[in-house]
C-alpha atoms as a PDB file:
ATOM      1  CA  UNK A   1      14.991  35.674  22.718  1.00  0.00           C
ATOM      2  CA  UNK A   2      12.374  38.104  23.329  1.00  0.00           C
ATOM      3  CA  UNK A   3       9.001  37.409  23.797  1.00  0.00           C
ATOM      4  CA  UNK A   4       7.642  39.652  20.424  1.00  0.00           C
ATOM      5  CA  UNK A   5      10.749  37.786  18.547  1.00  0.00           C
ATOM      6  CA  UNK A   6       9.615  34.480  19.511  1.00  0.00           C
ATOM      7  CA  UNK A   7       5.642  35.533  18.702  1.00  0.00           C
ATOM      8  CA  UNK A   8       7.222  37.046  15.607  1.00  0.00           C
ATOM      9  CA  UNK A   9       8.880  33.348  14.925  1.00  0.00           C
ATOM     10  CA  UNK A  10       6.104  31.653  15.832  1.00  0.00           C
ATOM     11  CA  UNK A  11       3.422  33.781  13.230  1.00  0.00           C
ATOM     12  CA  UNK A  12       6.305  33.399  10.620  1.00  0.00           C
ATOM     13  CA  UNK A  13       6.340  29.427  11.210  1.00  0.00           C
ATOM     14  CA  UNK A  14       2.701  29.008  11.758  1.00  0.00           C
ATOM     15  CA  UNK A  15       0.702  27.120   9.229  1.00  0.00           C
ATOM     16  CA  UNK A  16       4.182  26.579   6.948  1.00  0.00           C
ATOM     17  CA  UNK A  17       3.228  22.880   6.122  1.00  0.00           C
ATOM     18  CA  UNK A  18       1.305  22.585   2.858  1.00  0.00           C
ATOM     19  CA  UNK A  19       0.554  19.045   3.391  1.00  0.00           C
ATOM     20  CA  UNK A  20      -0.130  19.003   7.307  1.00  0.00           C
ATOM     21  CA  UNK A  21      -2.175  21.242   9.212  1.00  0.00           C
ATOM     22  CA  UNK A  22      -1.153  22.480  12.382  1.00  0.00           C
ATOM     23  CA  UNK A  23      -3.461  19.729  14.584  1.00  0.00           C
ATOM     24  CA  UNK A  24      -0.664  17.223  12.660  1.00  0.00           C
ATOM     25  CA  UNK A  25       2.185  18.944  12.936  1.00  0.00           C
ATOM     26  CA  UNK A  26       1.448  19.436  16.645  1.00  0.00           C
ATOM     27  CA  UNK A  27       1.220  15.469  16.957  1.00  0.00           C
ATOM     28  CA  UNK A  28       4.603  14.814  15.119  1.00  0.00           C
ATOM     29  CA  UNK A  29       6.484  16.630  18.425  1.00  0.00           C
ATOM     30  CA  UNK A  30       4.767  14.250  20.509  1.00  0.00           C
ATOM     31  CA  UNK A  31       4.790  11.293  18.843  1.00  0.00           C
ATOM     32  CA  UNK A  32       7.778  11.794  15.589  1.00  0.00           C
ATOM     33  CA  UNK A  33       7.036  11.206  12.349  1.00  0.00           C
ATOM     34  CA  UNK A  34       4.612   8.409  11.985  1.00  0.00           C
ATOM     35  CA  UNK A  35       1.275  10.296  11.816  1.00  0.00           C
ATOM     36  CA  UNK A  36       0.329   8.872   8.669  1.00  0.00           C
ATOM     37  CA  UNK A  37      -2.517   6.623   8.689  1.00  0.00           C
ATOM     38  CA  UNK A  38      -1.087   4.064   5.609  1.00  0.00           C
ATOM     39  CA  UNK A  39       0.938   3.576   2.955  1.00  0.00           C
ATOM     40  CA  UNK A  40      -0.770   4.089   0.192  1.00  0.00           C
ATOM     41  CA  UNK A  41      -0.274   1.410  -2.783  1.00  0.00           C
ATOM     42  CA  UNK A  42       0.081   3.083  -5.839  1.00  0.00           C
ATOM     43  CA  UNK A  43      -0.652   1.260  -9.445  1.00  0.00           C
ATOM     44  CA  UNK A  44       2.406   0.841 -11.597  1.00  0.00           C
ATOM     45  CA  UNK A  45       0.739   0.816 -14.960  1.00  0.00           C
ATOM     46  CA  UNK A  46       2.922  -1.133 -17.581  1.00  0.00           C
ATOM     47  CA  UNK A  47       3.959   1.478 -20.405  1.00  0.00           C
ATOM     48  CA  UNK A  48       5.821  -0.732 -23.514  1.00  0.00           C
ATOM     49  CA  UNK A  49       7.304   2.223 -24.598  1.00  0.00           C
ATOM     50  CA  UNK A  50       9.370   3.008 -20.876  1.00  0.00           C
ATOM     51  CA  UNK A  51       9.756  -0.828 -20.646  1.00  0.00           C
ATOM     52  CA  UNK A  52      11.371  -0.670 -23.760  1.00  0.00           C
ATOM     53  CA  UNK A  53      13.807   1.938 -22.652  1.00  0.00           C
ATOM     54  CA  UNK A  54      15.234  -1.111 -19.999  1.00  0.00           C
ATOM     55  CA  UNK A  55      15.457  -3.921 -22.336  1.00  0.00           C
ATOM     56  CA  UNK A  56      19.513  -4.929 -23.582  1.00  0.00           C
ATOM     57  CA  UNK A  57      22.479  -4.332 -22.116  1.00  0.00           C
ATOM     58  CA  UNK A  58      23.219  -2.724 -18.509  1.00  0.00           C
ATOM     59  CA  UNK A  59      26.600  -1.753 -17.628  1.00  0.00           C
ATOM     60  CA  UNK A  60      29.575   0.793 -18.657  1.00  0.00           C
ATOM     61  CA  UNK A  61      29.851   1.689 -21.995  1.00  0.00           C
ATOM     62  CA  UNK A  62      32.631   1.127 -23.719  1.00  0.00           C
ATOM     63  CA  UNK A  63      34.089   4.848 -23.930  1.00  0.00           C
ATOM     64  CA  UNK A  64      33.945   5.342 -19.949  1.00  0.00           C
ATOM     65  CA  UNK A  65      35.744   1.687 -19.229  1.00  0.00           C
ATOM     66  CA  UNK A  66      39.091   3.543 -20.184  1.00  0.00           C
ATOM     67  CA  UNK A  67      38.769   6.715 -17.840  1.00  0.00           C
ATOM     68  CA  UNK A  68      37.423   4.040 -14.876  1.00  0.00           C
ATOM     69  CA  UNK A  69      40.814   3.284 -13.851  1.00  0.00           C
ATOM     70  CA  UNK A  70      41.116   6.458 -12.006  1.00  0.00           C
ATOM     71  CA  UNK A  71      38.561   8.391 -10.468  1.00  0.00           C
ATOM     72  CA  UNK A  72      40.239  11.920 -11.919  1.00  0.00           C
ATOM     73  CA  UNK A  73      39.747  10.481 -14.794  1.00  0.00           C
ATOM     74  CA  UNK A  74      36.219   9.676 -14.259  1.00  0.00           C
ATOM     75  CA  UNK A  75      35.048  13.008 -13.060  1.00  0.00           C
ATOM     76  CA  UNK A  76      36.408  14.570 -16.159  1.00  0.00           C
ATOM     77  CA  UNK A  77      34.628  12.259 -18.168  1.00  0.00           C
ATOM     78  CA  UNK A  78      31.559  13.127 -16.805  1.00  0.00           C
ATOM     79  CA  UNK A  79      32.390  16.616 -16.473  1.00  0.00           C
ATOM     80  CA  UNK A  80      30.495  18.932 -19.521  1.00  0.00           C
ATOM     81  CA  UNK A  81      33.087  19.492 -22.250  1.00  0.00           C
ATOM     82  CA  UNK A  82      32.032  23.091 -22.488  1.00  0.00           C
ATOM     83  CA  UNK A  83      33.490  23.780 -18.853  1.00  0.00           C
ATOM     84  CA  UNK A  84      36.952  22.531 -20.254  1.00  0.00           C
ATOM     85  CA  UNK A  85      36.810  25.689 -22.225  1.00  0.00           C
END
């Protein structure tokens, strides 16, 4: 590689990180990925209406239990009807 191709690579790379400037980005090839300070805990705030969407039963419904015995099967089940078409 030539030496305007790589200065040409290196203006097209330079600054490409939205969420780490280049001071960062130079630390993560020294020292990998763990340049962040902390995890950051995040508050779950309890919504009734999403919990709501989790409450009853969890498992296969009864149409799919049918096409489970073979993964062919399966797919097609899951595949759009309109593609059948």
């Amino acid at each position: 590689m030539s030496a305007a191709e790589r200065e040409r690579l290196h203006m097209s790379i330079e600054a490409s990180s939205e969420v780490f400037n280049d001071e960062q980005l130079d630390q993560m090839k020294q020292d990998g990925w763990n340049v962040l300070p902390k995890n950051v805990m995040v508050d779950i705030v309890g919504d009734p209406v999403i919990a709501k969407m989790y409450d009853g039963y969890c498992g296969p419904s009864r149409d799919v239990m049918p096409a489970s015995k073979s993964p062919l099967k399966l797919f097609y089940h899951f595949l759009p009807k309109t593609f059948w078409r």
